[in-house]
N, C-alpha and C. Protein backbone atom coordinates (compact mmCIF):
# COMPACT_ATOMS: atom_id res chain seq x y z
N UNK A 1 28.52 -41.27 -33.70
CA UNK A 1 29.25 -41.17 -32.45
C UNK A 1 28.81 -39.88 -31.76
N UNK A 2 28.75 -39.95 -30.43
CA UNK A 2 28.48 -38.94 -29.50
C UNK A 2 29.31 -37.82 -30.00
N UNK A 3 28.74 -36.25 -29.60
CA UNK A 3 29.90 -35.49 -29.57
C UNK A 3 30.08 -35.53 -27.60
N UNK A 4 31.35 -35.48 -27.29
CA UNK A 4 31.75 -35.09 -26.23
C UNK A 4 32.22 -33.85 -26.01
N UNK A 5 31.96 -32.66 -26.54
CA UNK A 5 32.45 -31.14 -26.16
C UNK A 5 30.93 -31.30 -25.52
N UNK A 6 30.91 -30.30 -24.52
CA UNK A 6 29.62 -29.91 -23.86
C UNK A 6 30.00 -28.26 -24.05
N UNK A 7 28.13 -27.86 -24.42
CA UNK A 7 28.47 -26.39 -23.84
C UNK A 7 28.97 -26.01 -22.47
N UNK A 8 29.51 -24.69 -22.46
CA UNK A 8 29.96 -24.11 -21.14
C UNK A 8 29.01 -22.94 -21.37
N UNK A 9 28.26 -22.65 -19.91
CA UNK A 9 27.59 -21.42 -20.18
C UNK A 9 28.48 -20.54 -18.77
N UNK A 10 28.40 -19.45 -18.61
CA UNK A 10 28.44 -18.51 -18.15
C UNK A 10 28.14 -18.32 -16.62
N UNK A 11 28.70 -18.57 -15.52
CA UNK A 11 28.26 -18.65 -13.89
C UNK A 11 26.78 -17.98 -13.36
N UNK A 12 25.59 -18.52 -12.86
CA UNK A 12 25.18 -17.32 -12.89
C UNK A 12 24.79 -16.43 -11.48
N UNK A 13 24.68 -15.48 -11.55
CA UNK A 13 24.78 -14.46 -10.54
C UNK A 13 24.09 -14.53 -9.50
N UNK A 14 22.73 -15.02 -9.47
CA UNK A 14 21.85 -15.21 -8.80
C UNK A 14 21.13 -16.46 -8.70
N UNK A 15 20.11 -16.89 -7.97
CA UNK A 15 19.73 -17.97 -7.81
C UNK A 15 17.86 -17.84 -7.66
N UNK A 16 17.18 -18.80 -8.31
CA UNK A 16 15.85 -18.25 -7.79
C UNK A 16 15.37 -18.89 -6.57
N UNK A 17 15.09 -18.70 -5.80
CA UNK A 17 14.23 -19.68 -4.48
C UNK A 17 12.95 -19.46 -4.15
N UNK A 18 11.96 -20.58 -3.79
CA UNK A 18 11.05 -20.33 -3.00
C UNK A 18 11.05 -20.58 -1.67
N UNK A 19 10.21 -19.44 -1.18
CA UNK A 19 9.93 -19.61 0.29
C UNK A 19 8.90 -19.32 1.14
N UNK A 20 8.89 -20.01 2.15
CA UNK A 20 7.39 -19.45 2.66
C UNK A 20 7.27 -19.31 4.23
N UNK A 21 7.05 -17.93 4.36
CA UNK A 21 7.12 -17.13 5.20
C UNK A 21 5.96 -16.16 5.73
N UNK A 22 5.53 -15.84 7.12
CA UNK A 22 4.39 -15.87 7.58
C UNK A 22 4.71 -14.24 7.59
N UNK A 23 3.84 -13.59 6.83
CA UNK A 23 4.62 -12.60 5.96
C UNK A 23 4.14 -10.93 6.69
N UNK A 24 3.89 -11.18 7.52
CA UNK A 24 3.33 -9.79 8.27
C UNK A 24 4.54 -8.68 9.21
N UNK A 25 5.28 -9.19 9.31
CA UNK A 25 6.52 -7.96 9.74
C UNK A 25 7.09 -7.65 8.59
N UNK A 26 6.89 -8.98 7.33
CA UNK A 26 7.99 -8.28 6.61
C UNK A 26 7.11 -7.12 5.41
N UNK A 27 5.85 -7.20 5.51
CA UNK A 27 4.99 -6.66 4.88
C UNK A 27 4.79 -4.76 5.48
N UNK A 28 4.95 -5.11 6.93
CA UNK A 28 4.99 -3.89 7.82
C UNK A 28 5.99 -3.20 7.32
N UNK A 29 7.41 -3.77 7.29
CA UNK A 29 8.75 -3.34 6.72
C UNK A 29 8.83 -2.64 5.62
N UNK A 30 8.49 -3.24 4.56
CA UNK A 30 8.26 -2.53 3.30
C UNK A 30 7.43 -2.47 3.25
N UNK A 31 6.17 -2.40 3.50
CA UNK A 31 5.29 -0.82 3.20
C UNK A 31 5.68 0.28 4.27
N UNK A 32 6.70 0.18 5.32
CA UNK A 32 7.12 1.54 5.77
C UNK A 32 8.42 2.07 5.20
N UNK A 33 9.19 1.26 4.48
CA UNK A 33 10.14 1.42 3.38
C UNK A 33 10.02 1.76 2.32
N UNK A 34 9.12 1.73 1.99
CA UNK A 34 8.18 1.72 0.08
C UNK A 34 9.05 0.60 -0.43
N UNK A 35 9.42 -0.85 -0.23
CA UNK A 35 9.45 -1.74 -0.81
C UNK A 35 8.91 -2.86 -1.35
N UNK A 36 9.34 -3.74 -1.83
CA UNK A 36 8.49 -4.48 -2.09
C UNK A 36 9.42 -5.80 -0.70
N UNK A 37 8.23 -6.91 -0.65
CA UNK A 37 8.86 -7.93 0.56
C UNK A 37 9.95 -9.06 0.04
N UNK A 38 10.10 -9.05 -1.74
CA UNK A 38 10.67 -9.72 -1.76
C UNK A 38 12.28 -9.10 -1.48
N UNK A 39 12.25 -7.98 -2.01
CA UNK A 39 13.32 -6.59 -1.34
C UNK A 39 14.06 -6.94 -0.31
N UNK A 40 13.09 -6.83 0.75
CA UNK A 40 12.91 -7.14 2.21
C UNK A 40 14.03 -8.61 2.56
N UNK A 41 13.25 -9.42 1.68
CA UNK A 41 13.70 -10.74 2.56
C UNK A 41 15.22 -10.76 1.91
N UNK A 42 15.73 -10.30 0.17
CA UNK A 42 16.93 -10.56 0.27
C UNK A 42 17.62 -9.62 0.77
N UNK A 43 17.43 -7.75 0.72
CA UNK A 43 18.50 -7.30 1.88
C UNK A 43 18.65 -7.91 3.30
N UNK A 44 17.79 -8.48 3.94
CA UNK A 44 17.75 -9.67 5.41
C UNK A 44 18.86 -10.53 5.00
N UNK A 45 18.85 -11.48 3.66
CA UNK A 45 19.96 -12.50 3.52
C UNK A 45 20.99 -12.04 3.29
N UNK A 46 21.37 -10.78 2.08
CA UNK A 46 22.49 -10.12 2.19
C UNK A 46 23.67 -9.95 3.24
N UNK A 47 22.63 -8.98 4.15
CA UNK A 47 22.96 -8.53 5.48
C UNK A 47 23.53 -9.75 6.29
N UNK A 48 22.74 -10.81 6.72
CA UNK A 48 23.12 -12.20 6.90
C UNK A 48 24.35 -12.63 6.63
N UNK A 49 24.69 -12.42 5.56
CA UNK A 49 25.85 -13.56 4.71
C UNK A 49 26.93 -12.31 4.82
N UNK A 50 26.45 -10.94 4.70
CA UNK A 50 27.06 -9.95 4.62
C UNK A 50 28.29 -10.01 6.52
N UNK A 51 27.26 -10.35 7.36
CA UNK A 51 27.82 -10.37 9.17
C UNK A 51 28.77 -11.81 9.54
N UNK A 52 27.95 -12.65 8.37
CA UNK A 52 28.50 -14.09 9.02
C UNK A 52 29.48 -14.38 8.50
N UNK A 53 29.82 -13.98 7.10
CA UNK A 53 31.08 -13.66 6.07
C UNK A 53 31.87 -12.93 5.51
N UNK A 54 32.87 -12.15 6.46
CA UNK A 54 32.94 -10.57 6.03
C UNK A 54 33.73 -10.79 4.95
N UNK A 55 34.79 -11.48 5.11
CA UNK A 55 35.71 -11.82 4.17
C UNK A 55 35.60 -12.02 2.67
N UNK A 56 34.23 -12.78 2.78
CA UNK A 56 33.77 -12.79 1.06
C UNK A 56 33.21 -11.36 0.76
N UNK A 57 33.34 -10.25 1.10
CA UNK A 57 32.28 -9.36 1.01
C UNK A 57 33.23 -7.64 0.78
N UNK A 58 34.34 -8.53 1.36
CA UNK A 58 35.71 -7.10 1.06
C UNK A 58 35.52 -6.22 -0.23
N UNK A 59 35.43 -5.12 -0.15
CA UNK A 59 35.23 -4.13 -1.36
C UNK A 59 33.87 -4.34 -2.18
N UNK A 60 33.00 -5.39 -1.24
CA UNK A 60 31.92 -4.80 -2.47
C UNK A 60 30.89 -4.26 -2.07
N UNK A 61 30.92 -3.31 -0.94
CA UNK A 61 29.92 -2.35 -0.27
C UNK A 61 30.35 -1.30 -0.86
């Protein structure tokens, strides 16, 4: 017989994505930042989600 418990793992924090992006401002950006672009593109989404959602975002700046 089957077992029916399933593991439960743990939420996780982050997510990986690909994307593709015509990469020359954001390349300008961080190399005048000393970053790297992937840096770049998630402080951009942060910031993003950070303006469009303040509410989710209370106390964790």
């Amino acid at each position: 017989m089957p077992s029916t418990t399933s593991k439960k793992t743990a939420p996780r924090a982050s997510h990986r994505l690909s994307v593709s992006l015509a990469e020359e401002k954001l390349a300008e950006i961080a190399e005048k930042i000393k970053v790297s672009v992937a840096w770049v593109v998630r402080e951009a989404i942060e910031r993003l989600l950070r303006d469009e959602q303040p509410l989710f975002h209370v106390g964790q700046e």
